[in-house]
PDB file of N, CA and C in Angstrom:
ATOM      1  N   UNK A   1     204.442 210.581  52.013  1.00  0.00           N
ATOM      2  CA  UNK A   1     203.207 210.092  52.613  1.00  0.00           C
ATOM      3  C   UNK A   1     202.198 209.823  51.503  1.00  0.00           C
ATOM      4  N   UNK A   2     201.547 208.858  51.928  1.00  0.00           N
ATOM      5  CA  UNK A   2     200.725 208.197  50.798  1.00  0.00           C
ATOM      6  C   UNK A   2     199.384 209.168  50.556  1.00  0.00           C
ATOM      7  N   UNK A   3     198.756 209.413  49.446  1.00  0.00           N
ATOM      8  CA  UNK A   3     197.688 211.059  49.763  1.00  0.00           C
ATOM      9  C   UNK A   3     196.514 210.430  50.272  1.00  0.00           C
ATOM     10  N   UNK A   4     196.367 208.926  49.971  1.00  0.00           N
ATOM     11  CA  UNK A   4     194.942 208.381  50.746  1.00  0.00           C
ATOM     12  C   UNK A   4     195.084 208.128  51.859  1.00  0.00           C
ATOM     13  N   UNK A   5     196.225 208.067  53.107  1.00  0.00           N
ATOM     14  CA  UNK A   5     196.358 207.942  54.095  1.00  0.00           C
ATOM     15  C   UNK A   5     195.233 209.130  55.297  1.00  0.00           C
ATOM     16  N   UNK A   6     194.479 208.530  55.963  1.00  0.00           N
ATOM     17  CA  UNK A   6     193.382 208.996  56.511  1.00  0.00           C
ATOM     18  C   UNK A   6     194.027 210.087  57.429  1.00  0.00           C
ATOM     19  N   UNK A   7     195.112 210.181  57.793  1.00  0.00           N
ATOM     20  CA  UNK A   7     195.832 211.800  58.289  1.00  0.00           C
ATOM     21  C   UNK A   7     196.164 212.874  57.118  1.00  0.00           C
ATOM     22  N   UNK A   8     196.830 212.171  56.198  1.00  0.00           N
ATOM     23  CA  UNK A   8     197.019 213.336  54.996  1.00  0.00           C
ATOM     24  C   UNK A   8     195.705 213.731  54.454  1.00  0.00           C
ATOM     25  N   UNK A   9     194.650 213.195  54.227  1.00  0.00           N
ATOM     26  CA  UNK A   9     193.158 213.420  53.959  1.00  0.00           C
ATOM     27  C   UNK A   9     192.401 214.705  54.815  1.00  0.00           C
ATOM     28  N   UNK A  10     192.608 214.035  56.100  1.00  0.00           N
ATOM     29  CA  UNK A  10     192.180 214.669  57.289  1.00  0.00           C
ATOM     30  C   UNK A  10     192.588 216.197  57.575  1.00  0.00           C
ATOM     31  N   UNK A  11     194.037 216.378  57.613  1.00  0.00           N
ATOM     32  CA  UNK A  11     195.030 217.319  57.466  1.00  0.00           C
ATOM     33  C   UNK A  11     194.512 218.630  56.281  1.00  0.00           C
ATOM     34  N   UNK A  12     193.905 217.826  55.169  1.00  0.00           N
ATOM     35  CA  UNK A  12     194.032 218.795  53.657  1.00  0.00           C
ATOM     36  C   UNK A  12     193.272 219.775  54.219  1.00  0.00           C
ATOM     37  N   UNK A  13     191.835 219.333  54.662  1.00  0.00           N
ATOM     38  CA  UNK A  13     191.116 220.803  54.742  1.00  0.00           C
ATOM     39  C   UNK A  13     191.289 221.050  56.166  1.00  0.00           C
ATOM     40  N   UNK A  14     191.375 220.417  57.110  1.00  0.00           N
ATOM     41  CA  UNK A  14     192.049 221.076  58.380  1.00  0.00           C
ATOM     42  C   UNK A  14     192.972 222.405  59.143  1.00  0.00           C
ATOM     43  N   UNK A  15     193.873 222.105  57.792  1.00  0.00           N
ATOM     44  CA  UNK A  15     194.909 222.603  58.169  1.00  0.00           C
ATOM     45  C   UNK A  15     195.329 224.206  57.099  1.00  0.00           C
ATOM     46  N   UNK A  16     194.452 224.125  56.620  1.00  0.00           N
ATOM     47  CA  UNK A  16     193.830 225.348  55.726  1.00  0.00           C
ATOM     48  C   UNK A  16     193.735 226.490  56.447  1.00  0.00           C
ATOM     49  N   UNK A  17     193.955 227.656  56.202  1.00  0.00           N
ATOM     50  CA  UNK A  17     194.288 228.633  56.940  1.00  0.00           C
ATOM     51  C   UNK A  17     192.947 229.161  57.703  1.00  0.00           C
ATOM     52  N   UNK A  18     192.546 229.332  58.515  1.00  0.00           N
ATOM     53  CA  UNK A  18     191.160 230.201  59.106  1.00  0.00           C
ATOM     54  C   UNK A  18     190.634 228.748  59.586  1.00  0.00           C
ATOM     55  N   UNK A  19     190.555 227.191  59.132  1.00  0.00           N
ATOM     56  CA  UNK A  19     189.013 226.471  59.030  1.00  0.00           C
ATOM     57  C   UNK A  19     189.274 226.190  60.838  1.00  0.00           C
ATOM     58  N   UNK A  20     190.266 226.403  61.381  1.00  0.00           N
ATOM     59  CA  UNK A  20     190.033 225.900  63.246  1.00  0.00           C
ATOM     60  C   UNK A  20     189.528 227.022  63.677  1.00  0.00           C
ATOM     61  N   UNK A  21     190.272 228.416  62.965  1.00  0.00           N
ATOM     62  CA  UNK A  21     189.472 229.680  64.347  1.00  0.00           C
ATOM     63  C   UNK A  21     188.075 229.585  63.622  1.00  0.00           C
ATOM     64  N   UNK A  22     187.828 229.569  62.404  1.00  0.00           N
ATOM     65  CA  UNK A  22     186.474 229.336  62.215  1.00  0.00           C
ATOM     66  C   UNK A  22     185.881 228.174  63.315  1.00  0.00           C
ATOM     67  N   UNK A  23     185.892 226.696  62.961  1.00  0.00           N
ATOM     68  CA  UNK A  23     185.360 226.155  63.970  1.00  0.00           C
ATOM     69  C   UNK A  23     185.240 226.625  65.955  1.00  0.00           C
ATOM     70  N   UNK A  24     186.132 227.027  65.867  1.00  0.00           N
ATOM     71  CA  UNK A  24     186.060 228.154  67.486  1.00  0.00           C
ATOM     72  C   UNK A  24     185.341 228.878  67.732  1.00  0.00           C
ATOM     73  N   UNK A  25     185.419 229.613  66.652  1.00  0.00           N
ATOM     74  CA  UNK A  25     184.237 230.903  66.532  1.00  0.00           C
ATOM     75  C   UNK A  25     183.178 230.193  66.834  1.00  0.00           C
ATOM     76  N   UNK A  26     182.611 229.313  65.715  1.00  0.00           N
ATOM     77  CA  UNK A  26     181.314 228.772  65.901  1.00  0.00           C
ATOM     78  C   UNK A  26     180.765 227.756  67.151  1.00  0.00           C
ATOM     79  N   UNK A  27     181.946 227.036  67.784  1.00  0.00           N
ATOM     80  CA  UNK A  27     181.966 226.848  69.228  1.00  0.00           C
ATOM     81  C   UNK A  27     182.005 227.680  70.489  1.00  0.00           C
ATOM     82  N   UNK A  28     181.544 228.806  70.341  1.00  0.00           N
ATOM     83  CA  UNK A  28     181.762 229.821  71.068  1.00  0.00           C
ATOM     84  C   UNK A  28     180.286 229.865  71.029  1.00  0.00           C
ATOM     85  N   UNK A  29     179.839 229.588  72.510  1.00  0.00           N
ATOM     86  CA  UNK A  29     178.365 230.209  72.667  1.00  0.00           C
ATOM     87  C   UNK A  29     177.573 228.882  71.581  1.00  0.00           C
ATOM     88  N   UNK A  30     177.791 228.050  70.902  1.00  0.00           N
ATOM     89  CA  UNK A  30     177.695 226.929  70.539  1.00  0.00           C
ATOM     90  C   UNK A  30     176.036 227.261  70.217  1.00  0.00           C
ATOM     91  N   UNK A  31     176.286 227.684  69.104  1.00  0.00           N
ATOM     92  CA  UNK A  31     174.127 228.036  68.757  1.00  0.00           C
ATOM     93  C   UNK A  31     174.764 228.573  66.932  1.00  0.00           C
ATOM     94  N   UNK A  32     173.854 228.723  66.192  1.00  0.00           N
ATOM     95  CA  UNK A  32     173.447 229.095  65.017  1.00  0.00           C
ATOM     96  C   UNK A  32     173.984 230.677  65.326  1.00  0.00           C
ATOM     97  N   UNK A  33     175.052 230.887  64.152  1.00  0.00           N
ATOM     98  CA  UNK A  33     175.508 232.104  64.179  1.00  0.00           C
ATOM     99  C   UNK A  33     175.521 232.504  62.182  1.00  0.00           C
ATOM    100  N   UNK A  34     174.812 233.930  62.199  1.00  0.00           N
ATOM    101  CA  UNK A  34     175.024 234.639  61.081  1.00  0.00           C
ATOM    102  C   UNK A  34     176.299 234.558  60.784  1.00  0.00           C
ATOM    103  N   UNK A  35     176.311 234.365  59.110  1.00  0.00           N
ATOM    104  CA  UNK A  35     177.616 234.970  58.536  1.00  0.00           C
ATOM    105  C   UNK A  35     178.417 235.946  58.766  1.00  0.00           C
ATOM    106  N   UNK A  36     177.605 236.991  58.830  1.00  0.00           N
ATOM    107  CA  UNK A  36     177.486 238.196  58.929  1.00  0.00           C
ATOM    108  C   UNK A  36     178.874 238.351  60.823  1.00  0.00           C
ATOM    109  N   UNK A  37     178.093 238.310  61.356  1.00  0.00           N
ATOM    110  CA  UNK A  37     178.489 237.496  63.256  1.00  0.00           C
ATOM    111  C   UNK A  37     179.639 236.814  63.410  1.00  0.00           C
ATOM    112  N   UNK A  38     180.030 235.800  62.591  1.00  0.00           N
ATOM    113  CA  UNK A  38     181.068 234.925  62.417  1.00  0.00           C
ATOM    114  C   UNK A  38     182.106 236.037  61.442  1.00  0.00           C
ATOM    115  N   UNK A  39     181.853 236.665  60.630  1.00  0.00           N
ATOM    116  CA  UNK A  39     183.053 238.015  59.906  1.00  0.00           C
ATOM    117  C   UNK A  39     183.061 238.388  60.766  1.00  0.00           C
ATOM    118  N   UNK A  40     182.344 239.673  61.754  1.00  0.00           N
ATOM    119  CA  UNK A  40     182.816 240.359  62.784  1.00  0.00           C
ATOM    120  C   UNK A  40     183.791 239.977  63.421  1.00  0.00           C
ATOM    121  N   UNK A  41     183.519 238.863  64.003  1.00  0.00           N
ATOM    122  CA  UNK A  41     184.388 238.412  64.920  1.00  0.00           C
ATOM    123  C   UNK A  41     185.716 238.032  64.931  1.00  0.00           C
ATOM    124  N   UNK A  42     185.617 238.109  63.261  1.00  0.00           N
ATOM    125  CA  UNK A  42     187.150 236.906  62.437  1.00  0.00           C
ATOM    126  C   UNK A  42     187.500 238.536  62.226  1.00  0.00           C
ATOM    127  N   UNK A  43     187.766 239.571  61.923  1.00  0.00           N
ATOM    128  CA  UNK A  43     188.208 241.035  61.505  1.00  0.00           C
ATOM    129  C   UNK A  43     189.243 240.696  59.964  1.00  0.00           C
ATOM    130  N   UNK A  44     190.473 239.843  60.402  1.00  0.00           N
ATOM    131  CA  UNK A  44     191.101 239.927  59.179  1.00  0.00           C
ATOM    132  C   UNK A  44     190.713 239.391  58.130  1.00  0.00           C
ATOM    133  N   UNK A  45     189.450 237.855  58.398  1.00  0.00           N
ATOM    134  CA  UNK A  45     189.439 236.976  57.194  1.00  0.00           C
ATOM    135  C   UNK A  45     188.635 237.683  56.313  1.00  0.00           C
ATOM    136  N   UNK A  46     188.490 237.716  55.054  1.00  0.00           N
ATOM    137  CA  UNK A  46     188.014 238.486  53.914  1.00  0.00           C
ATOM    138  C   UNK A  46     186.448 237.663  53.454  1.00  0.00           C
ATOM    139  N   UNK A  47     185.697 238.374  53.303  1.00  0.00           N
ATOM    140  CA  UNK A  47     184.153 237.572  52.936  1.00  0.00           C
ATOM    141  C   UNK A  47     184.338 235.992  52.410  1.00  0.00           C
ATOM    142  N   UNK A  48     185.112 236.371  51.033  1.00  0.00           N
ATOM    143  CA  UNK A  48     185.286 235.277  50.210  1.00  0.00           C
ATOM    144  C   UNK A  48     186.085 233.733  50.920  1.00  0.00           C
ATOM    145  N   UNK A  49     187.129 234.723  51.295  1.00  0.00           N
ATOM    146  CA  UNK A  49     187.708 233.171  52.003  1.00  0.00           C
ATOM    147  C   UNK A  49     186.665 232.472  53.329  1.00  0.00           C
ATOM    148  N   UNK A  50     186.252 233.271  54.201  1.00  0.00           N
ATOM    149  CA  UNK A  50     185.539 232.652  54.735  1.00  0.00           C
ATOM    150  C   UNK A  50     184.442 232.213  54.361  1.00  0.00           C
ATOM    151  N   UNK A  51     183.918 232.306  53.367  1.00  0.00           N
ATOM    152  CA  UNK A  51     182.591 231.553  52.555  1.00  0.00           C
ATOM    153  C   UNK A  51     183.099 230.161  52.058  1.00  0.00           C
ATOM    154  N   UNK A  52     184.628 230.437  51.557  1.00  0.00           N
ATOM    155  CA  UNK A  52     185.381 229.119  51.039  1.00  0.00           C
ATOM    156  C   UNK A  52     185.441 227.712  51.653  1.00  0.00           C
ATOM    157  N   UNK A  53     185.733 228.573  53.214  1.00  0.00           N
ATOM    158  CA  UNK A  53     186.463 227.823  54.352  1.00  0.00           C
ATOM    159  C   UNK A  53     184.762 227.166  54.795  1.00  0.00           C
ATOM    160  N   UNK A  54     184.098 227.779  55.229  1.00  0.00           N
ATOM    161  CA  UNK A  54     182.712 227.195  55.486  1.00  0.00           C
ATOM    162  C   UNK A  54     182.074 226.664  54.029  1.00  0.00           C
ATOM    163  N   UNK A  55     182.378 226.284  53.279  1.00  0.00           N
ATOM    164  CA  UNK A  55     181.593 225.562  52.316  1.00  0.00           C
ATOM    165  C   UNK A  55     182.506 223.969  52.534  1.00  0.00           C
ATOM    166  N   UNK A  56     183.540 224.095  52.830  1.00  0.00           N
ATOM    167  CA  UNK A  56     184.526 223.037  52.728  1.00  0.00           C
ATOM    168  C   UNK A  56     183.763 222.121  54.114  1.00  0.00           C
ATOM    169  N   UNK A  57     183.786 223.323  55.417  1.00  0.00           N
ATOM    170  CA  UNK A  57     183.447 222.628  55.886  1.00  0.00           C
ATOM    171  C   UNK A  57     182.648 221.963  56.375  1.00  0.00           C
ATOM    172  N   UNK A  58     181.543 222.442  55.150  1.00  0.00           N
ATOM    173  CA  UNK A  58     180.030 222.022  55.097  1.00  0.00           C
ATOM    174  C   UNK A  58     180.079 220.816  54.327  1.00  0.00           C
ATOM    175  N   UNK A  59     181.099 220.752  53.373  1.00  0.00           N
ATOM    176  CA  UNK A  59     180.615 219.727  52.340  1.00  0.00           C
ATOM    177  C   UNK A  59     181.394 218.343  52.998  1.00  0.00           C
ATOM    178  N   UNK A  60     182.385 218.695  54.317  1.00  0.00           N
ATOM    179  CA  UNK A  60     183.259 217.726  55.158  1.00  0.00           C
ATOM    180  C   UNK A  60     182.063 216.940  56.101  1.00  0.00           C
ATOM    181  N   UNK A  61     180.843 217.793  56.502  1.00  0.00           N
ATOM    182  CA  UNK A  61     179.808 217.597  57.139  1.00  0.00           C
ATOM    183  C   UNK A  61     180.217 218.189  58.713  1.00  0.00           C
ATOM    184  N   UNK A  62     181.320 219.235  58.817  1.00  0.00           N
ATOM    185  CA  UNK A  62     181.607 219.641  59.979  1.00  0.00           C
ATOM    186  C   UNK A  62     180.657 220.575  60.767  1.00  0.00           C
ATOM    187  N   UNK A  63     179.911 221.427  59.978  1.00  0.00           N
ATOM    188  CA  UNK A  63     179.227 222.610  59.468  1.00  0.00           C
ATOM    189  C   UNK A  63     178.232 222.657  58.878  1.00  0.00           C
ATOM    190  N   UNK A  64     177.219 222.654  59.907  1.00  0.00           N
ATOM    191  CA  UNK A  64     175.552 222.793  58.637  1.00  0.00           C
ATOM    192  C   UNK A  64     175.105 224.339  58.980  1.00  0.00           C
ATOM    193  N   UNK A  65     174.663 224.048  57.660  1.00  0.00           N
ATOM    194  CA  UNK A  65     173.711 225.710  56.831  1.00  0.00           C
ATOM    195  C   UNK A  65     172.681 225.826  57.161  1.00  0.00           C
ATOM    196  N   UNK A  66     172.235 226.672  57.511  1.00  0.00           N
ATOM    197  CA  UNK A  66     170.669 226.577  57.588  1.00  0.00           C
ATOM    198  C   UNK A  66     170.627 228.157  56.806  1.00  0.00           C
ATOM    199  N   UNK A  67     169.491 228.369  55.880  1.00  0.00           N
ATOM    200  CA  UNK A  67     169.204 229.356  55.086  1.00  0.00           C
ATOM    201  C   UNK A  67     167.589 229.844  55.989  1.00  0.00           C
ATOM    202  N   UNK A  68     167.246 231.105  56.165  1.00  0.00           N
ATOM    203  CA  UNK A  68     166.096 231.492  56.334  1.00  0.00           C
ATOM    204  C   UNK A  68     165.876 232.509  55.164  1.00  0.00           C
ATOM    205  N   UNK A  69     164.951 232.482  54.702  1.00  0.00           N
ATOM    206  CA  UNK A  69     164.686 232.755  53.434  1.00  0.00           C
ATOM    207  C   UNK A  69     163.041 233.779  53.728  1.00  0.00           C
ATOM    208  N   UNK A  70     162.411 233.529  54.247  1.00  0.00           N
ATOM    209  CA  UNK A  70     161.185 234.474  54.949  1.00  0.00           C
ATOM    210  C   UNK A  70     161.165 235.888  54.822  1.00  0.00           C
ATOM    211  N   UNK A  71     162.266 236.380  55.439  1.00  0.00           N
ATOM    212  CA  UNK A  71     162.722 237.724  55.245  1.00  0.00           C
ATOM    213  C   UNK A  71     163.167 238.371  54.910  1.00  0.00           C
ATOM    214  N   UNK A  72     162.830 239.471  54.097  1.00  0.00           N
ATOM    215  CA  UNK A  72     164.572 239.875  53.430  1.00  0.00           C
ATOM    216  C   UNK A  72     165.432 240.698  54.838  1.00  0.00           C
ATOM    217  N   UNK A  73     166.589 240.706  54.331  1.00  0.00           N
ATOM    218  CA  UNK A  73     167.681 240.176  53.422  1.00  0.00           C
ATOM    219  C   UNK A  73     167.465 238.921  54.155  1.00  0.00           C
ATOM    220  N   UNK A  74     167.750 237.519  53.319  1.00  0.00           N
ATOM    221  CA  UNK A  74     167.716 236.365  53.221  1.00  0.00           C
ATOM    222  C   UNK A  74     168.908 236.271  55.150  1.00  0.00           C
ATOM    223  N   UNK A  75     168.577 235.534  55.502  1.00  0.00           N
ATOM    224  CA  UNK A  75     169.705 235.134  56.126  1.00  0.00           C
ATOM    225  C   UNK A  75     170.458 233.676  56.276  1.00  0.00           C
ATOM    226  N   UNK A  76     171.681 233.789  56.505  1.00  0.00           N
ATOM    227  CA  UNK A  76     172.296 232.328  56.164  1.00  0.00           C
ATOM    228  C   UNK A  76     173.116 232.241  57.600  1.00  0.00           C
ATOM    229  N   UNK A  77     172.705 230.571  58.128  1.00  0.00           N
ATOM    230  CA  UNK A  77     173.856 230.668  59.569  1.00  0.00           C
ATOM    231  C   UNK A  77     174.012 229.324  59.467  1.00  0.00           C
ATOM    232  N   UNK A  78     175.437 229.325  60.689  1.00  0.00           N
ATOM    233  CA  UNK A  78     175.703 227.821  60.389  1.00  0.00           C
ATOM    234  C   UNK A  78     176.059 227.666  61.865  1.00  0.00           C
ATOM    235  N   UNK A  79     176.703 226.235  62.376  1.00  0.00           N
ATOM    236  CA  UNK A  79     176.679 225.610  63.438  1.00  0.00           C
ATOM    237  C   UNK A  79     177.301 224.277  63.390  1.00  0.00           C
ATOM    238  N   UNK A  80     178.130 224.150  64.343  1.00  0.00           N
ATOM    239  CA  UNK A  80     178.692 222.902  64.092  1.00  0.00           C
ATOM    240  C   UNK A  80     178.019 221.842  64.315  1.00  0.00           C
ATOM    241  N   UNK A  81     178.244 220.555  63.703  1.00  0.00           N
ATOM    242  CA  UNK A  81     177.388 219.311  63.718  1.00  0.00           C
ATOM    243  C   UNK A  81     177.876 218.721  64.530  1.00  0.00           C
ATOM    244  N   UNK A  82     177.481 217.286  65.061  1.00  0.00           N
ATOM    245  CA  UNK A  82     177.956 216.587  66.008  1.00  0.00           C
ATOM    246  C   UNK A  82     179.370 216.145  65.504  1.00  0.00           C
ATOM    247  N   UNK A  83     179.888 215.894  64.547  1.00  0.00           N
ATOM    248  CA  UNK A  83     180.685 215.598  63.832  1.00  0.00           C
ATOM    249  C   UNK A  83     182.338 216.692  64.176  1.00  0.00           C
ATOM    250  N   UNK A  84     181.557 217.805  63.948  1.00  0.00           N
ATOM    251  CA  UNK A  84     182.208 219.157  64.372  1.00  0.00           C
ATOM    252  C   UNK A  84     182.610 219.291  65.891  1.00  0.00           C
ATOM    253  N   UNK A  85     181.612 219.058  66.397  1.00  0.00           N
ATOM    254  CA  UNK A  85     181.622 219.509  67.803  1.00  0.00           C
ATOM    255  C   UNK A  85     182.481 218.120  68.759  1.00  0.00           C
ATOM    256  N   UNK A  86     183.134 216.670  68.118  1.00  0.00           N
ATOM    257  CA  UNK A  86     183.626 215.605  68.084  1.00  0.00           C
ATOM    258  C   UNK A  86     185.623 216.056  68.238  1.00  0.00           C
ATOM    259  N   UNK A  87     185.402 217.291  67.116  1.00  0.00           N
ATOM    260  CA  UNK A  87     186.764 217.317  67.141  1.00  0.00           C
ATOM    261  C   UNK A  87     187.142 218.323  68.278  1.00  0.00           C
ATOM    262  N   UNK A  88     186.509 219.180  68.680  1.00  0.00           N
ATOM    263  CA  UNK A  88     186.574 220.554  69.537  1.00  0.00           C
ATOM    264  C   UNK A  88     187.604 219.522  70.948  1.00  0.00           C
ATOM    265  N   UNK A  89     187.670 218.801  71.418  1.00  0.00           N
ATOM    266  CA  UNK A  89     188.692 218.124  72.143  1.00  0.00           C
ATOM    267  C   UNK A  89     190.109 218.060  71.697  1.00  0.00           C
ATOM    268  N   UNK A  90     190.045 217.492  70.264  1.00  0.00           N
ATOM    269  CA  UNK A  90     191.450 217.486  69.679  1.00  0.00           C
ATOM    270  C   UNK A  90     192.001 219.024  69.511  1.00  0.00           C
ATOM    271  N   UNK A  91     191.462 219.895  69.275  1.00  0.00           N
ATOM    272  CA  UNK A  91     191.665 221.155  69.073  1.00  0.00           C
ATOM    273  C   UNK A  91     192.333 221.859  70.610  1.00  0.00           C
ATOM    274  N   UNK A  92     191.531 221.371  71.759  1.00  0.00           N
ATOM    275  CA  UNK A  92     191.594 221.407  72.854  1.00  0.00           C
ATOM    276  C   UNK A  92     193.034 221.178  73.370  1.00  0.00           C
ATOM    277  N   UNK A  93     193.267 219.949  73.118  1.00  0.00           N
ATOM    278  CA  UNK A  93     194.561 218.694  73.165  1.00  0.00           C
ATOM    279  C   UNK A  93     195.583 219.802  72.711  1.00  0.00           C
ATOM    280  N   UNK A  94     195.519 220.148  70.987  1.00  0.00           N
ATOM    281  CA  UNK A  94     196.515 220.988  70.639  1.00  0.00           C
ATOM    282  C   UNK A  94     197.180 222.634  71.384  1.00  0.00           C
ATOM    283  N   UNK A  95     195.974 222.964  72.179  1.00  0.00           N
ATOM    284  CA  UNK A  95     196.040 224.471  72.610  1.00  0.00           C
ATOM    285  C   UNK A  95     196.900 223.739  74.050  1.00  0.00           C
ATOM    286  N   UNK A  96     196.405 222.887  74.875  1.00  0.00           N
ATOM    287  CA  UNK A  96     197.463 221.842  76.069  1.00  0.00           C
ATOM    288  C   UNK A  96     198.533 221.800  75.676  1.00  0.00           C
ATOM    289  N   UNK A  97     198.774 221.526  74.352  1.00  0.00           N
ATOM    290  CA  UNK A  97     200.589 221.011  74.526  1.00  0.00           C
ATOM    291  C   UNK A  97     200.866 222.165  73.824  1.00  0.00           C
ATOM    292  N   UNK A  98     200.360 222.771  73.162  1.00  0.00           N
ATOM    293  CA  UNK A  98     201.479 224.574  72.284  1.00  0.00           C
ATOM    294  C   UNK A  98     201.196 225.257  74.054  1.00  0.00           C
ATOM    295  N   UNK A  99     200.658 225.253  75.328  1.00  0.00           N
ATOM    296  CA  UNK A  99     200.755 225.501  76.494  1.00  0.00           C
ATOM    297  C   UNK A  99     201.658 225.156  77.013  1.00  0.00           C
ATOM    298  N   UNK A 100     201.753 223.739  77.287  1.00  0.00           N
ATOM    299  CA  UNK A 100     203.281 223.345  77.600  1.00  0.00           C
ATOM    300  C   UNK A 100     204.146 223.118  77.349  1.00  0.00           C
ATOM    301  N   UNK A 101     204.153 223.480  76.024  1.00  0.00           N
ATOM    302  CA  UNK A 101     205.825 223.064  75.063  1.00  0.00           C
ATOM    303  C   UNK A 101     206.214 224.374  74.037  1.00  0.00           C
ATOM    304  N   UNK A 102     205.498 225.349  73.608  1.00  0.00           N
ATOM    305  CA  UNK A 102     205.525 226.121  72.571  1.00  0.00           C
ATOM    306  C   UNK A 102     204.650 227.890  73.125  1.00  0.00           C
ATOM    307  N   UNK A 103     204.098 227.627  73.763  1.00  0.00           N
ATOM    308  CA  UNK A 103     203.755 229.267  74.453  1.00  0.00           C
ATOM    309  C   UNK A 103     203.056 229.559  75.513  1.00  0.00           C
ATOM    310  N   UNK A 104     203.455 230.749  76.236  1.00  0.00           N
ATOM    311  CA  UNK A 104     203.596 231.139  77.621  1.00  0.00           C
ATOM    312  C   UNK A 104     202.177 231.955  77.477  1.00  0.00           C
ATOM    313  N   UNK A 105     201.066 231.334  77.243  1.00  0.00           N
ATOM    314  CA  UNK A 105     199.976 232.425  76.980  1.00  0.00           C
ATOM    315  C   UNK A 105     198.993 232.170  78.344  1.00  0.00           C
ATOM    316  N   UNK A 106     199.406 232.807  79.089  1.00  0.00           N
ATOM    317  CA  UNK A 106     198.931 232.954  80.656  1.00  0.00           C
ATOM    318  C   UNK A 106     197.269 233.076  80.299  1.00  0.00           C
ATOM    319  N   UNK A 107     196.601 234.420  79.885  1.00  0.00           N
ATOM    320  CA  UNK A 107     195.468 234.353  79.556  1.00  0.00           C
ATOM    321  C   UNK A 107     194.549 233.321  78.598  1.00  0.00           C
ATOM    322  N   UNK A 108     195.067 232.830  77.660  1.00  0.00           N
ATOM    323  CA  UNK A 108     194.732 231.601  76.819  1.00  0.00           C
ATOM    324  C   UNK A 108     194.562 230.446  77.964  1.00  0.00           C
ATOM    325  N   UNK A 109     195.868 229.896  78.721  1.00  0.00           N
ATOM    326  CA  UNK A 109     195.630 228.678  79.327  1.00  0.00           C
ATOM    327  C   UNK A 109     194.450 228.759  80.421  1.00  0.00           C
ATOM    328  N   UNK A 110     193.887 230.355  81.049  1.00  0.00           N
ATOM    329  CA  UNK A 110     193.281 230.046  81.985  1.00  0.00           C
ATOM    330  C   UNK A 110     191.656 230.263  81.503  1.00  0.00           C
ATOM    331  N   UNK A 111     191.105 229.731  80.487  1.00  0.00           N
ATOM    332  CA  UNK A 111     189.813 230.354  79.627  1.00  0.00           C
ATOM    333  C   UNK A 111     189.935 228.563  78.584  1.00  0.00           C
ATOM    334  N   UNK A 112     188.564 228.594  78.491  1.00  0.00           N
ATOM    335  CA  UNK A 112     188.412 227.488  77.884  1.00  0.00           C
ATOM    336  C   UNK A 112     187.803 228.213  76.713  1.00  0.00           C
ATOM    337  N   UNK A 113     187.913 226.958  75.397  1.00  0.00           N
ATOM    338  CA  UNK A 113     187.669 227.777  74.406  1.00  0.00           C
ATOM    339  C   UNK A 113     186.600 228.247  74.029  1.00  0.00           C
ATOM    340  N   UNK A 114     185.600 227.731  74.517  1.00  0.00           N
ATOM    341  CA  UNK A 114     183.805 228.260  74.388  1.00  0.00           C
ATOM    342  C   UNK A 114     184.027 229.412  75.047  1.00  0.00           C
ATOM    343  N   UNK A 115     184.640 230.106  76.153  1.00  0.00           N
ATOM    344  CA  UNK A 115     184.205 231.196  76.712  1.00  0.00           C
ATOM    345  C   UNK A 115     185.381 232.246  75.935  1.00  0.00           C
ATOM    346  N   UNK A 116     186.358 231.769  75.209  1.00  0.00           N
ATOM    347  CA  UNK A 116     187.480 232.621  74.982  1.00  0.00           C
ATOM    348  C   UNK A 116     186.809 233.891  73.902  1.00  0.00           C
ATOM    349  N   UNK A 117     187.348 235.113  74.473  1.00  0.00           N
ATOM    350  CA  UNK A 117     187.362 236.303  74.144  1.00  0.00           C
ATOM    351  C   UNK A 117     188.456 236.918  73.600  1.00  0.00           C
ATOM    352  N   UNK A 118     189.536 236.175  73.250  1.00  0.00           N
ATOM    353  CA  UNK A 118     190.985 236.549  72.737  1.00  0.00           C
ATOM    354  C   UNK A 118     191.085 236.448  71.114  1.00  0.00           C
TER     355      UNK A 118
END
């Protein structure tokens, strides 16, 4: 496959380990969430990688930063952009067919992903 082909492009940081449950996370309740809020919730991903994974997908324009700086400790949150919130269908699409072709996840299929607690 050719590497400028607009799927292999698309794919590179996509398909990177954490950057969809990240985008989920942050579609969940769909508002400005602490760093801090977004680790909790992720338990296994490690500070660093998820700082990685959200810079990528800040600099993709999936993901904007907003810094408050007023108070200490500084706080930093992010939120998906319209851009972001564009793909949350395709993501959608994918959880439909690993439903009907690849897993029997009774509780997954009946929860949409903004409300999912799994």
């Amino acid at each position: 496959m050719n590497k400028s082909c607009t799927v292999y492009r698309t794919m590179d940081y996509l398909s990177k380990k954490w950057t969809v449950m990240i985008m989920l996370e942050l579609y969940k309740g769909n508002r400005w969430k602490r760093f801090s809020e977004i680790k909790r919730s992720m338990e296994e991903i490690t500070p660093k990688m998820l700082s990685e994974r959200l810079k990528v997908l800040e600099d993709e324009g999936i993901v904007e930063r907003k810094v408050d700086n007023e108070e200490a400790p500084m706080r930093v949150c992010y939120r998906l952009t319209e851009m972001g919130l564009d793909l949350i269908p395709v993501i959608k699409s994918i959880k439909s067919w690993a439903l009907k072709w690849k897993e029997k996840n009774t509780a997954c299929a009946s929860q949409d992903c903004i409300v999912c607690v799994l």
